[in-house]
PDB file of N, CA and C in Angstrom:
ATOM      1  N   UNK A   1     -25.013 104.851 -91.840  1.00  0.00           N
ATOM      2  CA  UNK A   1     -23.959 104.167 -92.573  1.00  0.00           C
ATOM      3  C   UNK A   1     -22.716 104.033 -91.674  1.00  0.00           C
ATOM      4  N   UNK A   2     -21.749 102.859 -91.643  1.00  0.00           N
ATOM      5  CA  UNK A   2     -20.960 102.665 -90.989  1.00  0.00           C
ATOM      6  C   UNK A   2     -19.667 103.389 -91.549  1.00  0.00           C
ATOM      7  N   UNK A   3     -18.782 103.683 -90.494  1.00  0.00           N
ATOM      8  CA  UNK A   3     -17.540 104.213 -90.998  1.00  0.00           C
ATOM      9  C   UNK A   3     -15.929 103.083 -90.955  1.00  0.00           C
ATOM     10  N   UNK A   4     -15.501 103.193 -91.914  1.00  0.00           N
ATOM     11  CA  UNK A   4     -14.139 102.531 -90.869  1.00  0.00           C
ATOM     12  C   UNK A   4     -12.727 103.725 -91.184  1.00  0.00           C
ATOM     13  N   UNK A   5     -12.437 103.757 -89.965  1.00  0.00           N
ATOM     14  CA  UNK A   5     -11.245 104.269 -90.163  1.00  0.00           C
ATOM     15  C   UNK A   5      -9.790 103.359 -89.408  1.00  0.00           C
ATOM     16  N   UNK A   6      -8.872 103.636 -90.036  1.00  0.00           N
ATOM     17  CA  UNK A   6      -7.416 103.615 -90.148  1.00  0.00           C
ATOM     18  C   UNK A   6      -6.458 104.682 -89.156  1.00  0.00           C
ATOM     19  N   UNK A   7      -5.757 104.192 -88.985  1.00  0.00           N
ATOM     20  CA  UNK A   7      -4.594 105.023 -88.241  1.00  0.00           C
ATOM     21  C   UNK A   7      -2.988 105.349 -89.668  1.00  0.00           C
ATOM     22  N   UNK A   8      -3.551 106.277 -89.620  1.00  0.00           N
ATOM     23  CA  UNK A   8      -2.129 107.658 -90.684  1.00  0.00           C
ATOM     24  C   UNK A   8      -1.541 108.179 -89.774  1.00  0.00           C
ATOM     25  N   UNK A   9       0.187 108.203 -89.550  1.00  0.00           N
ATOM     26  CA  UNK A   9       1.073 108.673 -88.741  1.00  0.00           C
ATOM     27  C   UNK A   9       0.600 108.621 -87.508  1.00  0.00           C
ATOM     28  N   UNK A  10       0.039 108.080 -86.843  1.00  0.00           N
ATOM     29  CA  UNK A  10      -0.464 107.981 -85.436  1.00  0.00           C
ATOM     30  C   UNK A  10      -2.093 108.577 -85.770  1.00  0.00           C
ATOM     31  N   UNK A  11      -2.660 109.092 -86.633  1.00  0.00           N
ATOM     32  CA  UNK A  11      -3.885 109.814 -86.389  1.00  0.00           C
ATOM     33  C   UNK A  11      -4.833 108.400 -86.610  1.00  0.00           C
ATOM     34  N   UNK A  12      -6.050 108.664 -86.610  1.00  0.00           N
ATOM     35  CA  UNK A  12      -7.109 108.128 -87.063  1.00  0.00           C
ATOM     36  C   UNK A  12      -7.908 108.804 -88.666  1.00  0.00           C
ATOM     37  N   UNK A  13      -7.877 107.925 -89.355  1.00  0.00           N
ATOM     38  CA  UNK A  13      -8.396 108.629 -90.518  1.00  0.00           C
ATOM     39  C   UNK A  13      -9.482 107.830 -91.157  1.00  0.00           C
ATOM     40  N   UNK A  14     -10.468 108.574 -91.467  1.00  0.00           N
ATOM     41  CA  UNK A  14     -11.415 107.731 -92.237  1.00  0.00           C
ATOM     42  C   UNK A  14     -11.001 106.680 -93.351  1.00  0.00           C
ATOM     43  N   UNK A  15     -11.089 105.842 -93.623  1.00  0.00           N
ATOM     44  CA  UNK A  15     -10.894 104.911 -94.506  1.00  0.00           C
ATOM     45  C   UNK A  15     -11.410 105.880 -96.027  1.00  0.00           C
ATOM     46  N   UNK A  16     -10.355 105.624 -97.277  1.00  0.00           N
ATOM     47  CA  UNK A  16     -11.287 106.377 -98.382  1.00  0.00           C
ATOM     48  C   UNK A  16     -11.360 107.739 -98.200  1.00  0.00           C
ATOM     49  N   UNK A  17     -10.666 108.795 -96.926  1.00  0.00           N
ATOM     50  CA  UNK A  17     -10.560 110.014 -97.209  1.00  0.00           C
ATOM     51  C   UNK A  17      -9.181 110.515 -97.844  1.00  0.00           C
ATOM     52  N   UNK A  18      -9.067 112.047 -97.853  1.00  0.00           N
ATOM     53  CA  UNK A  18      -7.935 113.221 -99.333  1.00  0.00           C
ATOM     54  C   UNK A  18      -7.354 112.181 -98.368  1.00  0.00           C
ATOM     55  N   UNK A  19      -6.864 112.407 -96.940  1.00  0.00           N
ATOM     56  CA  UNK A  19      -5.760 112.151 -96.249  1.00  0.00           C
ATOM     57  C   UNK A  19      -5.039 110.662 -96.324  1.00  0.00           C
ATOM     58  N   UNK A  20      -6.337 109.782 -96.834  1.00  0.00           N
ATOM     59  CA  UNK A  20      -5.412 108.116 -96.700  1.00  0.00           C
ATOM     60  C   UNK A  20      -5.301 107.771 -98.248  1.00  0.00           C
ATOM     61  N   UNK A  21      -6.002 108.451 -99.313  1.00  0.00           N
ATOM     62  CA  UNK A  21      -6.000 107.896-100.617  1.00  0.00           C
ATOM     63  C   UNK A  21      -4.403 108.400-101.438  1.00  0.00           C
ATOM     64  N   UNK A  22      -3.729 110.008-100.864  1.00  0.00           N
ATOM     65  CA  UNK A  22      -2.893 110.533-101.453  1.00  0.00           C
ATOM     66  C   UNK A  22      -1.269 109.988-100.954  1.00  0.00           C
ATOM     67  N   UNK A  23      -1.708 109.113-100.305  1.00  0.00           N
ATOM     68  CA  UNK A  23       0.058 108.634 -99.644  1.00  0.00           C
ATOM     69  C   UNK A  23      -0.016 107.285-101.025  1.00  0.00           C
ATOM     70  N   UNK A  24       1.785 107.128-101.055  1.00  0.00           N
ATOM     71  CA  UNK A  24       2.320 105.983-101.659  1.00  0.00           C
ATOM     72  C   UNK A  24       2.710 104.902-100.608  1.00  0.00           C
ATOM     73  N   UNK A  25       2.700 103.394-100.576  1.00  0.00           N
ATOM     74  CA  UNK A  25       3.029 102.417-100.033  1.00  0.00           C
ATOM     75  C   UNK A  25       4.712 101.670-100.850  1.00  0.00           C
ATOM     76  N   UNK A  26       5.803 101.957-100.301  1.00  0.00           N
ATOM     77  CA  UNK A  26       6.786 101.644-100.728  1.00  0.00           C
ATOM     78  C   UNK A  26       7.283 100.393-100.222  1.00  0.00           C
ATOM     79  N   UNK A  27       7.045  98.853-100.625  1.00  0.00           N
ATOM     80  CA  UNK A  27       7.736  98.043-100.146  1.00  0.00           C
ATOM     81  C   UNK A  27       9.056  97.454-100.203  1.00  0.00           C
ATOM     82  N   UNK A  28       9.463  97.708 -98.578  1.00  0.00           N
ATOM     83  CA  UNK A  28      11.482  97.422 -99.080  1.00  0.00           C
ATOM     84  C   UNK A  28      11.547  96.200 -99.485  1.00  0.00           C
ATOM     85  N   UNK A  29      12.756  96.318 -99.915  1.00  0.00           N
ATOM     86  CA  UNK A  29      13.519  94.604-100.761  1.00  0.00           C
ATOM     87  C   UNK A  29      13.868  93.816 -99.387  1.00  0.00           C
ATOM     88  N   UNK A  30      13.725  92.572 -99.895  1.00  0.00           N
ATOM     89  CA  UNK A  30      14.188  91.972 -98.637  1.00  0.00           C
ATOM     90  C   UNK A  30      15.581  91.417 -97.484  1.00  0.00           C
ATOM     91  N   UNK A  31      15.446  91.370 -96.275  1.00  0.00           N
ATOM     92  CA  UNK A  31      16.898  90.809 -96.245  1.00  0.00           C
ATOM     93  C   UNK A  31      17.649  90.384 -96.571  1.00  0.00           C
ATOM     94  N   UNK A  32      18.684  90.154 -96.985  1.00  0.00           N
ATOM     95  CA  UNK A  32      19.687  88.733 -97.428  1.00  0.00           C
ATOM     96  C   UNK A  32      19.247  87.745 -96.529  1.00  0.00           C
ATOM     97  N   UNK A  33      19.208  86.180 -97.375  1.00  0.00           N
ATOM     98  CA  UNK A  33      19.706  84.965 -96.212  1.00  0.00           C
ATOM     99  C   UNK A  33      19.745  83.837 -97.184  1.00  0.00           C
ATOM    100  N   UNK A  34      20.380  83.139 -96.015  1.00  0.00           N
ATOM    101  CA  UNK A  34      21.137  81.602 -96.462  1.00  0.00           C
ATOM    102  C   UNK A  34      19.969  80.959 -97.046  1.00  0.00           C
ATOM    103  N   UNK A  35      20.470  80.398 -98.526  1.00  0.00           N
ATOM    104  CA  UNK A  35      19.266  79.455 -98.742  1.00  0.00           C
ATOM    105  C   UNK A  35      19.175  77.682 -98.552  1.00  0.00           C
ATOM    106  N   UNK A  36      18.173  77.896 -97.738  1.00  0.00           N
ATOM    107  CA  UNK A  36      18.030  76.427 -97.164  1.00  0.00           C
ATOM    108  C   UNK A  36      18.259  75.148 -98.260  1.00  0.00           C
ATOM    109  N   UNK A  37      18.004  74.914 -99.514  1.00  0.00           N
ATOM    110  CA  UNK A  37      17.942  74.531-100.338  1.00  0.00           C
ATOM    111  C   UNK A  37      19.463  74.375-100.969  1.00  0.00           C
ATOM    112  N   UNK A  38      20.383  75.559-101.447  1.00  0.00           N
ATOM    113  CA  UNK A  38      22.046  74.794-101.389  1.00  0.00           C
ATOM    114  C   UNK A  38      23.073  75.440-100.884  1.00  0.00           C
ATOM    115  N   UNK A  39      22.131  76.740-100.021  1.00  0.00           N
ATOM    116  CA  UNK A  39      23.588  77.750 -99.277  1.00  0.00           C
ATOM    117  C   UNK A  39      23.856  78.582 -99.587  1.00  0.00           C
ATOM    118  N   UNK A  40      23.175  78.654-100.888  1.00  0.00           N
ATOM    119  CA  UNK A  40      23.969  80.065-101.477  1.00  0.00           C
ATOM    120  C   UNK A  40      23.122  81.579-101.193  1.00  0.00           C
ATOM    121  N   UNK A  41      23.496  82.785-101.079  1.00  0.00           N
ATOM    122  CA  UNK A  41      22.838  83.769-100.333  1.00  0.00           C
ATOM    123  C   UNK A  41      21.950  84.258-101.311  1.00  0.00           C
ATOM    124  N   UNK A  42      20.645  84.502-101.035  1.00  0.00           N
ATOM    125  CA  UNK A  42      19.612  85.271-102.031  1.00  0.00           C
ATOM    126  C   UNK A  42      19.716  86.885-101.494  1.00  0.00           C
ATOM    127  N   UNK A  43      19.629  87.616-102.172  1.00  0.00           N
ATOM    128  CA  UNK A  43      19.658  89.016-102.074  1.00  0.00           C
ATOM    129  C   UNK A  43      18.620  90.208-102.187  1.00  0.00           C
ATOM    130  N   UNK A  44      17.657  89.305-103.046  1.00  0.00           N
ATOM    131  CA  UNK A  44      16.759  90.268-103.525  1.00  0.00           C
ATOM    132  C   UNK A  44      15.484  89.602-104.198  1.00  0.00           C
ATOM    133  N   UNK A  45      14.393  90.372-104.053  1.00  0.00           N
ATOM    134  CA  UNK A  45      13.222  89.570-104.519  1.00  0.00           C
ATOM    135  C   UNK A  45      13.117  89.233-105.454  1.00  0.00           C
ATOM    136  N   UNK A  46      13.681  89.193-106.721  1.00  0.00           N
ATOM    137  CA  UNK A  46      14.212  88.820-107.898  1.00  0.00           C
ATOM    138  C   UNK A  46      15.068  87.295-107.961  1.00  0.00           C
ATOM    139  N   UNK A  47      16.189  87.559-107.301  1.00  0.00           N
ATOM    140  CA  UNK A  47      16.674  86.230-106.841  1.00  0.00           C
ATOM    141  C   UNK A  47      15.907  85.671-106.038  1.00  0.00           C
ATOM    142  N   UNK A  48      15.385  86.002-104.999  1.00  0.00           N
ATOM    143  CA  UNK A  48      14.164  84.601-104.482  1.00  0.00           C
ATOM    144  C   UNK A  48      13.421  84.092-104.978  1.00  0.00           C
ATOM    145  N   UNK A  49      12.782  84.983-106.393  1.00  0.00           N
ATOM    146  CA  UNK A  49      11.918  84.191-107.296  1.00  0.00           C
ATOM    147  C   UNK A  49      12.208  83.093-107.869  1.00  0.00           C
ATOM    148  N   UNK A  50      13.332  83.927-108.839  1.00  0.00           N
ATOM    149  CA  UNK A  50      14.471  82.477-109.769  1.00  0.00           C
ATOM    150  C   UNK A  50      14.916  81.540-108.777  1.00  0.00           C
ATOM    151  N   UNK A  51      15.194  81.903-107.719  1.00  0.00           N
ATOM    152  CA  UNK A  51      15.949  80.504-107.029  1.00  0.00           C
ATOM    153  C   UNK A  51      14.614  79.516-106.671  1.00  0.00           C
ATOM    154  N   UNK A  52      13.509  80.375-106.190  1.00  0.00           N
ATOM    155  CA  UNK A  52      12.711  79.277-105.827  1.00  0.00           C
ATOM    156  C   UNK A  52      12.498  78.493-107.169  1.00  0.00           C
ATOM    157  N   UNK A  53      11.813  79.031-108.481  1.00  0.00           N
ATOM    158  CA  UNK A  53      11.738  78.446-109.681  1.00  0.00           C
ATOM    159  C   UNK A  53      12.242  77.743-109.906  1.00  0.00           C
ATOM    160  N   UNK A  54      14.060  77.788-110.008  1.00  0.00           N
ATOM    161  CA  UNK A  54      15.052  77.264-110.546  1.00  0.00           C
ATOM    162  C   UNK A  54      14.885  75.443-109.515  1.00  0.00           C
ATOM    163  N   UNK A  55      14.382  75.572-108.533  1.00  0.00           N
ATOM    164  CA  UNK A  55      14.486  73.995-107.526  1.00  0.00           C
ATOM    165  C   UNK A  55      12.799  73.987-107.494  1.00  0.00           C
ATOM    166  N   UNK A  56      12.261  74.441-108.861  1.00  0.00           N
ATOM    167  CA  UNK A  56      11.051  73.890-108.285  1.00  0.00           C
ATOM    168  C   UNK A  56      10.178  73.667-106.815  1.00  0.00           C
ATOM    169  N   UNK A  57      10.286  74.728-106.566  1.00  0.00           N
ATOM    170  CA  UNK A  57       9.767  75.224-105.052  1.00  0.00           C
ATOM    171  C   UNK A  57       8.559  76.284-105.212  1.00  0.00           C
ATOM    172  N   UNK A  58       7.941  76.485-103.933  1.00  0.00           N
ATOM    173  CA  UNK A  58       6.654  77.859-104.281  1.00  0.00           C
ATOM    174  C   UNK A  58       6.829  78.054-102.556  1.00  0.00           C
ATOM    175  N   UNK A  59       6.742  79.598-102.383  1.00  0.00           N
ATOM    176  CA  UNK A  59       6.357  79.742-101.014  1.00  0.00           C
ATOM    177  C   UNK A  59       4.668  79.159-100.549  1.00  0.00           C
ATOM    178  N   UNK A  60       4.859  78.830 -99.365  1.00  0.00           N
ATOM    179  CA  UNK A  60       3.351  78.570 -98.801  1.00  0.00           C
ATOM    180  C   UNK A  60       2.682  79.854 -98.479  1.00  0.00           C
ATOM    181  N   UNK A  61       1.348  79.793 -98.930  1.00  0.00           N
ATOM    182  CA  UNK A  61       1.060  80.971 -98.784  1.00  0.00           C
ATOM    183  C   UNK A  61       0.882  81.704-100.421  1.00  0.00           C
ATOM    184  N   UNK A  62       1.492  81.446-101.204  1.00  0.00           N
ATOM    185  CA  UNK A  62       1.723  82.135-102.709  1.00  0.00           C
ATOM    186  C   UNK A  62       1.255  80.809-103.591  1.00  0.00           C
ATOM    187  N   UNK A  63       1.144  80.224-103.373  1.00  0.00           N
ATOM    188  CA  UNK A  63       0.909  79.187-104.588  1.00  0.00           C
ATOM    189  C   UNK A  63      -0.819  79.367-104.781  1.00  0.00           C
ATOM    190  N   UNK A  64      -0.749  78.745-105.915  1.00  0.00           N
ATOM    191  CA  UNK A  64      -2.124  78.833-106.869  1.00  0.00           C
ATOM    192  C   UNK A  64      -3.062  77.546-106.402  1.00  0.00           C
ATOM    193  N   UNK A  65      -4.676  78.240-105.945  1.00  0.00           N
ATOM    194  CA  UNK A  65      -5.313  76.712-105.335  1.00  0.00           C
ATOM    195  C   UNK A  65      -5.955  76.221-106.499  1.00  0.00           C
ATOM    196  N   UNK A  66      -5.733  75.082-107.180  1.00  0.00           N
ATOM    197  CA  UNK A  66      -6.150  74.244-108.681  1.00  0.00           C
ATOM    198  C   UNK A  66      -6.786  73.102-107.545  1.00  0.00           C
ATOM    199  N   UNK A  67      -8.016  72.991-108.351  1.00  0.00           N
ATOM    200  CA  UNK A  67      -8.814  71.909-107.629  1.00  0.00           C
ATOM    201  C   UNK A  67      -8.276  70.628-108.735  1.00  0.00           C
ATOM    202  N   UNK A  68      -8.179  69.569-107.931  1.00  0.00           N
ATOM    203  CA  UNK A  68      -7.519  68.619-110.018  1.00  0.00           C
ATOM    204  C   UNK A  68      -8.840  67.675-109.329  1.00  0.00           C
ATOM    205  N   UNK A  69      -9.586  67.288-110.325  1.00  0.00           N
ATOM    206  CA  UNK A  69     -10.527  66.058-109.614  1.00  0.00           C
ATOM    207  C   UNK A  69      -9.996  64.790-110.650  1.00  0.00           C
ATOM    208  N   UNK A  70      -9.994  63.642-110.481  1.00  0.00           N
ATOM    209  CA  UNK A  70      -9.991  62.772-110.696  1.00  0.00           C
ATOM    210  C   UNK A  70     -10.360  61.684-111.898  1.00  0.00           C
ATOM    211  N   UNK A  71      -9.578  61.361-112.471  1.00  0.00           N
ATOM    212  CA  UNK A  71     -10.607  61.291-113.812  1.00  0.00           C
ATOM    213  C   UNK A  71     -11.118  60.770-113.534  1.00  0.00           C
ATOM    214  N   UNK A  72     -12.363  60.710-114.355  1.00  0.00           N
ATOM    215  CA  UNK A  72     -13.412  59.680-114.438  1.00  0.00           C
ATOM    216  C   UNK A  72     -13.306  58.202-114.696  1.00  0.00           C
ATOM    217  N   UNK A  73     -13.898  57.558-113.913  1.00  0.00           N
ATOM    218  CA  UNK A  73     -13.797  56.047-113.799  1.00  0.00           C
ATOM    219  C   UNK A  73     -15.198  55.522-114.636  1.00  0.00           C
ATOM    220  N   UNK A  74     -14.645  54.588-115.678  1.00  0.00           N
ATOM    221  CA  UNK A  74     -15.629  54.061-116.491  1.00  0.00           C
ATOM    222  C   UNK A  74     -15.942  52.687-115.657  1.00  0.00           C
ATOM    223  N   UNK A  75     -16.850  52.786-115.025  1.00  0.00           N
ATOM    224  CA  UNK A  75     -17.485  51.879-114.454  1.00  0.00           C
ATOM    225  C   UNK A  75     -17.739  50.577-115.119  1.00  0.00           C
ATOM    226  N   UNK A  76     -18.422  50.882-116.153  1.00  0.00           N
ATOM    227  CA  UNK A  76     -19.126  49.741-117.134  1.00  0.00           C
ATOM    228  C   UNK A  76     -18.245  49.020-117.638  1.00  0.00           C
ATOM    229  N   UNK A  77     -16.878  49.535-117.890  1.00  0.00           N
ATOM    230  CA  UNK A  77     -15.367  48.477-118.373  1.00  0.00           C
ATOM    231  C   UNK A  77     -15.189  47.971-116.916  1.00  0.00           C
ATOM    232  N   UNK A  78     -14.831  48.464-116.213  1.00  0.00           N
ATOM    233  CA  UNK A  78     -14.740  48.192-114.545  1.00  0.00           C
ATOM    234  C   UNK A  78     -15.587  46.994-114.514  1.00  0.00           C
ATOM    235  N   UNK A  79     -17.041  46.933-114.403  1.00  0.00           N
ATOM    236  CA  UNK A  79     -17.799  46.017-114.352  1.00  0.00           C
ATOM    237  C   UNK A  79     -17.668  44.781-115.060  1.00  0.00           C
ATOM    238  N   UNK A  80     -17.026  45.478-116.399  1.00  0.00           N
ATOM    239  CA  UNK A  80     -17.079  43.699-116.965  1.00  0.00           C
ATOM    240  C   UNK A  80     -15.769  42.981-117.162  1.00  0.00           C
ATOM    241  N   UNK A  81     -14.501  43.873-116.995  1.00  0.00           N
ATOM    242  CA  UNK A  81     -13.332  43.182-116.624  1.00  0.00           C
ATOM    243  C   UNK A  81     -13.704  42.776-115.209  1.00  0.00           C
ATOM    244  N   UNK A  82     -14.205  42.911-114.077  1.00  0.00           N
ATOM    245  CA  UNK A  82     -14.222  41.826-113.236  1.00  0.00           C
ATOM    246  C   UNK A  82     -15.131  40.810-113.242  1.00  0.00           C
ATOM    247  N   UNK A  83     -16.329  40.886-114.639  1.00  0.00           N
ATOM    248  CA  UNK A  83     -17.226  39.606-114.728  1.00  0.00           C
ATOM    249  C   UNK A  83     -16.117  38.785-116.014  1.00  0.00           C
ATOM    250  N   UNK A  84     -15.582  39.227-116.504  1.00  0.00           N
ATOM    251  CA  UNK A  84     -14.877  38.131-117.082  1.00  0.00           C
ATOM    252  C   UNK A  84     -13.675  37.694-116.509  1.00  0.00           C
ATOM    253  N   UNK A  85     -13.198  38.149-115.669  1.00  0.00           N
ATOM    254  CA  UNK A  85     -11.843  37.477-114.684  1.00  0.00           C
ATOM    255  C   UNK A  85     -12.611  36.718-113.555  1.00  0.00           C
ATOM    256  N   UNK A  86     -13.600  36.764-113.441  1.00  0.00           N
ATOM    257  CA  UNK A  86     -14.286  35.896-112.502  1.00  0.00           C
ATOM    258  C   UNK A  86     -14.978  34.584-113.481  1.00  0.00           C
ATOM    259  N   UNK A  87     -14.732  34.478-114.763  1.00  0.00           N
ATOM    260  CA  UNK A  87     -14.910  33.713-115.931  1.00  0.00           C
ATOM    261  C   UNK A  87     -13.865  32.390-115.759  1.00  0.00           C
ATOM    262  N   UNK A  88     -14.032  31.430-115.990  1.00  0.00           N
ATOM    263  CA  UNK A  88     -13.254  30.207-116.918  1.00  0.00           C
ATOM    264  C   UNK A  88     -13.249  30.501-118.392  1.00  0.00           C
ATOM    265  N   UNK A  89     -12.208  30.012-118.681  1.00  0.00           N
ATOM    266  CA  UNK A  89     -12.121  30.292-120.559  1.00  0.00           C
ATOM    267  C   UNK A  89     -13.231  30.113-121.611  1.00  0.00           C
ATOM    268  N   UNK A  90     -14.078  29.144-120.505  1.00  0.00           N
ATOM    269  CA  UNK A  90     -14.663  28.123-121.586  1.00  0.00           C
ATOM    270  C   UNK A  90     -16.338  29.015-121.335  1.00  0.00           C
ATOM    271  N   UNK A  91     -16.321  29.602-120.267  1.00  0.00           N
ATOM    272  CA  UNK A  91     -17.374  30.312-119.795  1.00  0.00           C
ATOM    273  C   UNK A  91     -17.341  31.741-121.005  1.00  0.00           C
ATOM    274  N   UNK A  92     -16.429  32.470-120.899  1.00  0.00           N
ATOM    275  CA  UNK A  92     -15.860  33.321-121.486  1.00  0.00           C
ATOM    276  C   UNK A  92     -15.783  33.270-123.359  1.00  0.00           C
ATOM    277  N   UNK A  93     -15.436  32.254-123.533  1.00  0.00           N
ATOM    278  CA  UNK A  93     -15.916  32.385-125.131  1.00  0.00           C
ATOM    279  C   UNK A  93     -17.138  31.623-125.461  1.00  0.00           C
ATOM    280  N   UNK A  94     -17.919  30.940-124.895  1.00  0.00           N
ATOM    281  CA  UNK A  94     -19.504  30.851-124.830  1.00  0.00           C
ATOM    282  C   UNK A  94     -19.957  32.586-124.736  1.00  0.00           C
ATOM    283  N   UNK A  95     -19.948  33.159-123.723  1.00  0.00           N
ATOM    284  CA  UNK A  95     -20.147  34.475-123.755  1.00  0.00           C
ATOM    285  C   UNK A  95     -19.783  35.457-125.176  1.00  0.00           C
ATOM    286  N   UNK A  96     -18.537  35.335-125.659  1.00  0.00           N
ATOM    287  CA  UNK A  96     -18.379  36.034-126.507  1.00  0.00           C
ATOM    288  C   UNK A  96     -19.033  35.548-128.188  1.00  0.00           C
ATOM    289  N   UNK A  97     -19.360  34.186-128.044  1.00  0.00           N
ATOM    290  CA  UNK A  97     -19.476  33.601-128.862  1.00  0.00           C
ATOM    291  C   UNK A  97     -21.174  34.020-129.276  1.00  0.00           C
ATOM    292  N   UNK A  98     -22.021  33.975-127.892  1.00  0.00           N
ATOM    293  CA  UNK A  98     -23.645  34.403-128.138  1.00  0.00           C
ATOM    294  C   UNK A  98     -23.333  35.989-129.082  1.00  0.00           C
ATOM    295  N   UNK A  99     -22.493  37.005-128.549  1.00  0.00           N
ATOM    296  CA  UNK A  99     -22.351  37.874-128.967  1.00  0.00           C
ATOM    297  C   UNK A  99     -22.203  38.453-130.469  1.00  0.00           C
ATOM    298  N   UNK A 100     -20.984  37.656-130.771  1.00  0.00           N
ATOM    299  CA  UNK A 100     -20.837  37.500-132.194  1.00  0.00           C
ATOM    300  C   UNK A 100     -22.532  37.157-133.285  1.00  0.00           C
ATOM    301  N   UNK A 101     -23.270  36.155-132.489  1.00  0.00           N
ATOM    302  CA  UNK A 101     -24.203  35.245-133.265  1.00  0.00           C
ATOM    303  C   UNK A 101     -25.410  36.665-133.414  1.00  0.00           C
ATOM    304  N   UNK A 102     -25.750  37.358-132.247  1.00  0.00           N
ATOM    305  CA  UNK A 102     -26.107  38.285-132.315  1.00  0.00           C
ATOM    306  C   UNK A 102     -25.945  39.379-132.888  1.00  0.00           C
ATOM    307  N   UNK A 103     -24.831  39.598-133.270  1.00  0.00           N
ATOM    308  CA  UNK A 103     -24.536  40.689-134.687  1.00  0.00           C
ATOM    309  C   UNK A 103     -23.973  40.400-136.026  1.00  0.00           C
ATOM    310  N   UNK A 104     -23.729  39.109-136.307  1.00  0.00           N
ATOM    311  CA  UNK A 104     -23.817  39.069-137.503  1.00  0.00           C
ATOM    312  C   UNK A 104     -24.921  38.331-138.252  1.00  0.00           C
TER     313      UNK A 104
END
């Protein structure tokens, strides 16, 4: 069986051993900086959220992958709006006219 290990304070430690499972991971808040968007200084990961929100923005990298496909194209309307625009008027209610005779 394969092992992997990690480096803890300079050591090497098995991946999944007492020594790497019992530590906490504390991530700091972030720098201040100018926001590109209207200048004003963000402070904290809280405010970078709302500000991005607030201008409708998403970091790259964080956004959600939504596949959107396309609606569906009804072919068969497709098909016959271009056989009746390729029609004369007179072609066109002959056509509609067999139709009618046929269902009533």
């Amino acid at each position: 069986m394969k092992k992997t290990y990690i480096y803890v304070n300079g050591e090497l430690v098995e991946k999944g051993s007492k020594e790497h499972c019992d530590s906490f991971m504390v991530m700091p808040d972030i720098s201040p900086y100018k926001s590109m968007i209207d200048g004003s200084m963000i402070t904290s990961r809280s405010v970078h959220r709302d500000h991005l929100r607030q201008h409708g923005c998403i970091e790259v990298g964080n956004e959600k992958m939504e596949t959107k496909l396309p609606p569906p194209i009804d072919t068969r309307r497709e098909v016959m709006r271009q056989q009746l625009a390729n029609m004369t008027h007179k072609q066109a209610n002959q056509v509609l006219n067999e139709i009618r005779r046929k269902f009533t």
